[in-house]
C-alpha atoms as a PDB file:
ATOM      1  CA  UNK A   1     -47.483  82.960 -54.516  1.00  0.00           C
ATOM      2  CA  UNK A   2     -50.225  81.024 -52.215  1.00  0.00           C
ATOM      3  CA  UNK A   3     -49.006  80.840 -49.040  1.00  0.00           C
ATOM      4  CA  UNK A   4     -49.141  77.621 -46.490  1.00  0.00           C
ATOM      5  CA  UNK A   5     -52.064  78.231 -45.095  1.00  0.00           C
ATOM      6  CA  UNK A   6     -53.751  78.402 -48.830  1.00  0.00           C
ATOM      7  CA  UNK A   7     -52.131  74.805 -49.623  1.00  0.00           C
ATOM      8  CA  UNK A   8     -53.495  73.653 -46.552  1.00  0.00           C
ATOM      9  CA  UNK A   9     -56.571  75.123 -46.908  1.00  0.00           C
ATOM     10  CA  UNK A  10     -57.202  73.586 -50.512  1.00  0.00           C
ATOM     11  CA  UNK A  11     -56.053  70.109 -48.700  1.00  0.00           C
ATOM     12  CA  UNK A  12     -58.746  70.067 -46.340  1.00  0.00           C
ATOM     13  CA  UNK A  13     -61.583  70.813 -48.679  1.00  0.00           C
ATOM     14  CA  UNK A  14     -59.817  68.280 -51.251  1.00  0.00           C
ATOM     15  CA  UNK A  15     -60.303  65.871 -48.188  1.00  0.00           C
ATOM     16  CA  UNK A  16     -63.712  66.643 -47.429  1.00  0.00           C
ATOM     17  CA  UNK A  17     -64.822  65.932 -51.219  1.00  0.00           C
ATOM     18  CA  UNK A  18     -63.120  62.472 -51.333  1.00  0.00           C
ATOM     19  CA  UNK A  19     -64.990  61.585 -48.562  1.00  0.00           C
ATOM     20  CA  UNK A  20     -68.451  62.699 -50.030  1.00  0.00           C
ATOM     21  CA  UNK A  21     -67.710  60.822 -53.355  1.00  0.00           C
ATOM     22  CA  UNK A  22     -66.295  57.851 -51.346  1.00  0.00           C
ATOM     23  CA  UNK A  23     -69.750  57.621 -50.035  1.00  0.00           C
ATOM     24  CA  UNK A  24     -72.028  58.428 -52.470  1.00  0.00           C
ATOM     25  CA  UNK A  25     -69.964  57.240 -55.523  1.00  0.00           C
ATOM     26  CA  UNK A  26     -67.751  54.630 -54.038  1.00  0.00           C
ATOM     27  CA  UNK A  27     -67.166  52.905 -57.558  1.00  0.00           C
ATOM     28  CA  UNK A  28     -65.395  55.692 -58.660  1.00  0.00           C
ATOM     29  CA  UNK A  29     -61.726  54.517 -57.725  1.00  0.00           C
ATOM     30  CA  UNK A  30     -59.861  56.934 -60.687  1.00  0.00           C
ATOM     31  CA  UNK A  31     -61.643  59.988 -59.180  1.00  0.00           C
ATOM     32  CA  UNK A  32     -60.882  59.077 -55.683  1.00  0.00           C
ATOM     33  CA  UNK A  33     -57.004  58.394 -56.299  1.00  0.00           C
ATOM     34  CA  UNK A  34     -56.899  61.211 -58.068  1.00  0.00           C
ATOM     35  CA  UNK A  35     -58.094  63.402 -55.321  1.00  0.00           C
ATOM     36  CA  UNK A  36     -56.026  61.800 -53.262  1.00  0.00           C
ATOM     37  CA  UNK A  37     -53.161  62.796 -55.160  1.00  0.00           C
ATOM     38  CA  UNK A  38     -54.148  66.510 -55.131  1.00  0.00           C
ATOM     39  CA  UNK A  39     -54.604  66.679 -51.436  1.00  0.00           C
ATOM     40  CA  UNK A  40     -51.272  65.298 -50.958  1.00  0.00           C
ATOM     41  CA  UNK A  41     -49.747  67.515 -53.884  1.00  0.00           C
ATOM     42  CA  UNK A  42     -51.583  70.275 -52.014  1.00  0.00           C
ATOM     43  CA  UNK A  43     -49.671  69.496 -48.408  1.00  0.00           C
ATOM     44  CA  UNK A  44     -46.298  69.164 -50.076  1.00  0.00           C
ATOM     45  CA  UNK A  45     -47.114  72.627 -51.927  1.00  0.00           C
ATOM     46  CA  UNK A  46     -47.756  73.524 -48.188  1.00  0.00           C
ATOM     47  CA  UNK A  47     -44.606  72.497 -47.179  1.00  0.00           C
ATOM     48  CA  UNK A  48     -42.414  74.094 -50.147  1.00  0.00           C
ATOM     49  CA  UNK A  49     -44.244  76.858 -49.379  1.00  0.00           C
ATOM     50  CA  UNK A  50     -41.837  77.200 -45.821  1.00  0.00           C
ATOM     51  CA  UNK A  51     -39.296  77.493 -47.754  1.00  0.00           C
ATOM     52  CA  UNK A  52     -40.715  80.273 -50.354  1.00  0.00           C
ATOM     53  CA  UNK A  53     -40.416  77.298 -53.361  1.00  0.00           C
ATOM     54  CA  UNK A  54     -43.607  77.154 -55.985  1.00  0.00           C
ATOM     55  CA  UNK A  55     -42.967  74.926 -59.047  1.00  0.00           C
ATOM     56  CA  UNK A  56     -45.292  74.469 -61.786  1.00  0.00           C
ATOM     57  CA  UNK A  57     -43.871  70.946 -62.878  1.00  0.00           C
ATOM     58  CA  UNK A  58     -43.896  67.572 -61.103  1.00  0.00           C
ATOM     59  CA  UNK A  59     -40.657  67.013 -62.239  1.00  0.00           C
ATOM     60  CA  UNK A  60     -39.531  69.602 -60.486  1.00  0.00           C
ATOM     61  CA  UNK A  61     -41.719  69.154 -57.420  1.00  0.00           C
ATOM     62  CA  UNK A  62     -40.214  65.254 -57.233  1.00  0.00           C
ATOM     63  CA  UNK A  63     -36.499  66.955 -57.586  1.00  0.00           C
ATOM     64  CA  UNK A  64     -36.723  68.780 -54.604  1.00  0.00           C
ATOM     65  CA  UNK A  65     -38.085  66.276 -52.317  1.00  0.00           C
ATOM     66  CA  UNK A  66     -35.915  63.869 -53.627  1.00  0.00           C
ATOM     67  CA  UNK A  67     -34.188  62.794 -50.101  1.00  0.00           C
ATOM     68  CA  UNK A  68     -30.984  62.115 -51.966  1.00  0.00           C
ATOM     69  CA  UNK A  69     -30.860  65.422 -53.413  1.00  0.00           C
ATOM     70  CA  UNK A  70     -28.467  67.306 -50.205  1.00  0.00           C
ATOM     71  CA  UNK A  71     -28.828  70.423 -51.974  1.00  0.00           C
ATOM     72  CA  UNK A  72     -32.568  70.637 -51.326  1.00  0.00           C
ATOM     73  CA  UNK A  73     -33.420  71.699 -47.476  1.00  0.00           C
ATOM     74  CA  UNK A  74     -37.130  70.941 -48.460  1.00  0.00           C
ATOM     75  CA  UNK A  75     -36.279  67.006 -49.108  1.00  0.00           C
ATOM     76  CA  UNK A  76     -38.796  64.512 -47.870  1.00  0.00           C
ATOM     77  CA  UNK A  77     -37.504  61.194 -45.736  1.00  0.00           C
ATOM     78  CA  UNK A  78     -37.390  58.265 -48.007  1.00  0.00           C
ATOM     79  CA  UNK A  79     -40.746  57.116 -47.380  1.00  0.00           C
ATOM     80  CA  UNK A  80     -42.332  59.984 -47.379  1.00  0.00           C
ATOM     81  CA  UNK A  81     -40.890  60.446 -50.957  1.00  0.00           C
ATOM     82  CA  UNK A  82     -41.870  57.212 -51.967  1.00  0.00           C
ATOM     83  CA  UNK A  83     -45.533  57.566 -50.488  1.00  0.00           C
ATOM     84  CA  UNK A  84     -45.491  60.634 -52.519  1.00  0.00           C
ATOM     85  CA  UNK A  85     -44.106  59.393 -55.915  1.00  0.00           C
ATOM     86  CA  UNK A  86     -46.406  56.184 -55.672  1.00  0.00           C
ATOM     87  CA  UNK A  87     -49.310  58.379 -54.850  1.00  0.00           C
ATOM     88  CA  UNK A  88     -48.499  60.144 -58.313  1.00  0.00           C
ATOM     89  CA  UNK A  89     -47.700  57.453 -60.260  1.00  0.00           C
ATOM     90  CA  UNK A  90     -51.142  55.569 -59.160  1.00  0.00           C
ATOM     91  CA  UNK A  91     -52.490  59.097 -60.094  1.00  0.00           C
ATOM     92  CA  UNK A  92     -51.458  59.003 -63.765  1.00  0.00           C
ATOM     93  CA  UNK A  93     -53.077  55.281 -63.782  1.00  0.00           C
ATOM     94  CA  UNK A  94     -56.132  56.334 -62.967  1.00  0.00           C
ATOM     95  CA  UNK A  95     -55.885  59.837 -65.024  1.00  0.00           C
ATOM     96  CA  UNK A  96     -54.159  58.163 -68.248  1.00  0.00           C
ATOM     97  CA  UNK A  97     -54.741  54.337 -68.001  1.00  0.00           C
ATOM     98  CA  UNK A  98     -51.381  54.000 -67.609  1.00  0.00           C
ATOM     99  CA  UNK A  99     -49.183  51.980 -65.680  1.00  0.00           C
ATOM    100  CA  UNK A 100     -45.821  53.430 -65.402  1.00  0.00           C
ATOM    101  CA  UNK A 101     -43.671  50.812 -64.475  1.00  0.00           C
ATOM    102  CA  UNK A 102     -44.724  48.974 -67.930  1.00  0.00           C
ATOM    103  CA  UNK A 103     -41.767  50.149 -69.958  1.00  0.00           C
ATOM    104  CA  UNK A 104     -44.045  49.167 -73.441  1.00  0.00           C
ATOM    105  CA  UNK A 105     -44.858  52.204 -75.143  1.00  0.00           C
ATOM    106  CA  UNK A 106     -46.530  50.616 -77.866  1.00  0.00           C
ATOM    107  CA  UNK A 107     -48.843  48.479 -75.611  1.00  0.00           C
ATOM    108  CA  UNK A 108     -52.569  49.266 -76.593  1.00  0.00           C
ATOM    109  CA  UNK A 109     -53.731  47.850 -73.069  1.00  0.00           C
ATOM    110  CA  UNK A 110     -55.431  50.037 -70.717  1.00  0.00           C
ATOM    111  CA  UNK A 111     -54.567  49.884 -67.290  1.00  0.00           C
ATOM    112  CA  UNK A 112     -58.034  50.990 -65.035  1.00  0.00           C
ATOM    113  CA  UNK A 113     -57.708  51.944 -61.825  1.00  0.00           C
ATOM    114  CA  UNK A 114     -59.798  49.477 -58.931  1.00  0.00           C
ATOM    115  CA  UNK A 115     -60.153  49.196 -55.132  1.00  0.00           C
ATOM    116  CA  UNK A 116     -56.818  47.998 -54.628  1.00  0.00           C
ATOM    117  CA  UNK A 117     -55.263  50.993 -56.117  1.00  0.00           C
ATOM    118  CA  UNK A 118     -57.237  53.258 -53.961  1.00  0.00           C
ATOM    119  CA  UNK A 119     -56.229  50.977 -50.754  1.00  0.00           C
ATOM    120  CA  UNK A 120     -52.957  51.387 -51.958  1.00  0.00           C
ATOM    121  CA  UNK A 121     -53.618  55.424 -52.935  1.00  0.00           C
ATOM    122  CA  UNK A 122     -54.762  55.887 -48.978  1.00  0.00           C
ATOM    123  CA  UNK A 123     -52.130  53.942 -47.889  1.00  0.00           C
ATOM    124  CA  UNK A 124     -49.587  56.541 -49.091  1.00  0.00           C
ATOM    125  CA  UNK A 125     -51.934  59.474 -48.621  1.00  0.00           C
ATOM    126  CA  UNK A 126     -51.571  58.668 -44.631  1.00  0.00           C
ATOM    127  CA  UNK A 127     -48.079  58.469 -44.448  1.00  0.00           C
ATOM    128  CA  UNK A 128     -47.970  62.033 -45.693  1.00  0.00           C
ATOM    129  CA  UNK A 129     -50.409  62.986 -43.375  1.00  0.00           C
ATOM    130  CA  UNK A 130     -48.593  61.586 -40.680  1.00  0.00           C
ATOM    131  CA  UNK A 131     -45.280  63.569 -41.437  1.00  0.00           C
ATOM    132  CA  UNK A 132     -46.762  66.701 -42.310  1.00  0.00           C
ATOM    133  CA  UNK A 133     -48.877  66.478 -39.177  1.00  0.00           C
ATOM    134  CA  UNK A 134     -45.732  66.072 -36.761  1.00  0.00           C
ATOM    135  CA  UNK A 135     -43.123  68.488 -38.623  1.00  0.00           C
ATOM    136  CA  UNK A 136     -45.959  71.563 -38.713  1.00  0.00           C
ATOM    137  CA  UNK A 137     -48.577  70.490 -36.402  1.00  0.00           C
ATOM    138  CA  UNK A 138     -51.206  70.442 -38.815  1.00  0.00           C
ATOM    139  CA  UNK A 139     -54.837  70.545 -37.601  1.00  0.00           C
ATOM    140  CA  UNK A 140     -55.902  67.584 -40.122  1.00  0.00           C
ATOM    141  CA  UNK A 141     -58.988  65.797 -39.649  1.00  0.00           C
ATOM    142  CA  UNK A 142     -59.648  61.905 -39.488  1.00  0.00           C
ATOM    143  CA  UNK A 143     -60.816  60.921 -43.327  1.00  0.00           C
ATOM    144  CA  UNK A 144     -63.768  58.265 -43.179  1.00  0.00           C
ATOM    145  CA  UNK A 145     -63.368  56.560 -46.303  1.00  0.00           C
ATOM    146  CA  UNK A 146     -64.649  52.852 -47.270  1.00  0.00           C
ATOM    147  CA  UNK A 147     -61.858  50.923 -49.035  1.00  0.00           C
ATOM    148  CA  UNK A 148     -62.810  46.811 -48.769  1.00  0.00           C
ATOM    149  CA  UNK A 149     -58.913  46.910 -49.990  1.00  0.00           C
ATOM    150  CA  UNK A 150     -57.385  48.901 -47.059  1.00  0.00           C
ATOM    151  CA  UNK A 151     -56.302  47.361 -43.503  1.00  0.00           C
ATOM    152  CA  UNK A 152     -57.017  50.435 -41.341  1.00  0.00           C
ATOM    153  CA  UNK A 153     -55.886  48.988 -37.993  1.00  0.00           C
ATOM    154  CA  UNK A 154     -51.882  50.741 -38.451  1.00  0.00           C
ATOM    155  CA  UNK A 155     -53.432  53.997 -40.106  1.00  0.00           C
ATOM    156  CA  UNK A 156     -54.330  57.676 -38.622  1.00  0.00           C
ATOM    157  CA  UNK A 157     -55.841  59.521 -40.539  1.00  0.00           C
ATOM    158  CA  UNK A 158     -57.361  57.373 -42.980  1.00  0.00           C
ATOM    159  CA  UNK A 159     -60.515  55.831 -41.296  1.00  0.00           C
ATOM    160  CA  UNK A 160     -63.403  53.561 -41.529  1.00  0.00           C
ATOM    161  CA  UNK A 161     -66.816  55.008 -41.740  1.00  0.00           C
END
């Protein structure tokens, strides 16, 4: 089973290519959600990790951070959850062109995936950063991303160029 320090490890270089593509392929919103996804997946794999969990299913994943779930001793804080949830359901969007709070199965339209979702996608990528940062004292670096979606001026980690 990877350890923390692999997670963490796979988050950093997961941050370092989203900002190379944010500045030499800055069009590329899908990509860039999606890897923002993975280096959040990657810090919450970190954190399981503490508490010798490894799932292989989302579902599963989203179970035990569920902060309503008083079972689970690796829950996440509401908003933490919810950063992380949104983060994956923007995610799918940009993976699927899907939008999953559309309940239309049978709807032909494709939902693509523009700034806005990656302001939103960075949005939520901080606030994981944040609490992963103060609960294990992560060494995480400052992210210089351009986002003409994204109001920087409350974030920490998630910085202008």
């Amino acid at each position: 089973m990877p350890g923390s320090q692999d997670h963490i490890k796979q988050a950093l270089h997961n941050l370092s290519f989203l900002e190379k593509v944010n500045k030499s392929l800055p069009d590329y919103y899908d990509w860039q959600v999606t890897v923002s996804f993975y280096c959040a997946l990657h810090l919450v794999n970190a954190h399981l990790s503490h508490f010798n969990l490894q799932y292989r299913k989302h579902k599963d994943v989203k179970d035990v951070l569920n902060p309503f779930n008083q079972l689970s001793m690796a829950r996440l804080p509401e908003s933490e959850y919810a950063a992380y949830v949104a983060l994956q359901s923007l995610s799918r969007r940009a993976r699927y062109l899907v939008n999953e709070k559309d309940d239309n199965l049978t709807s032909e339209q494709p939902f693509f995936t523009y700034d806005k979702h990656f302001g939103k996608a960075l949005k939520h990528l901080n606030t994981l950063m944040s609490y992963f940062y103060g609960r294990y004292r992560l060494s995480l670096p400052k992210v210089r991303v351009a986002c003409v979606d994204l109001q920087y001026q409350n974030l920490i980690f998630i910085i202008k160029p």
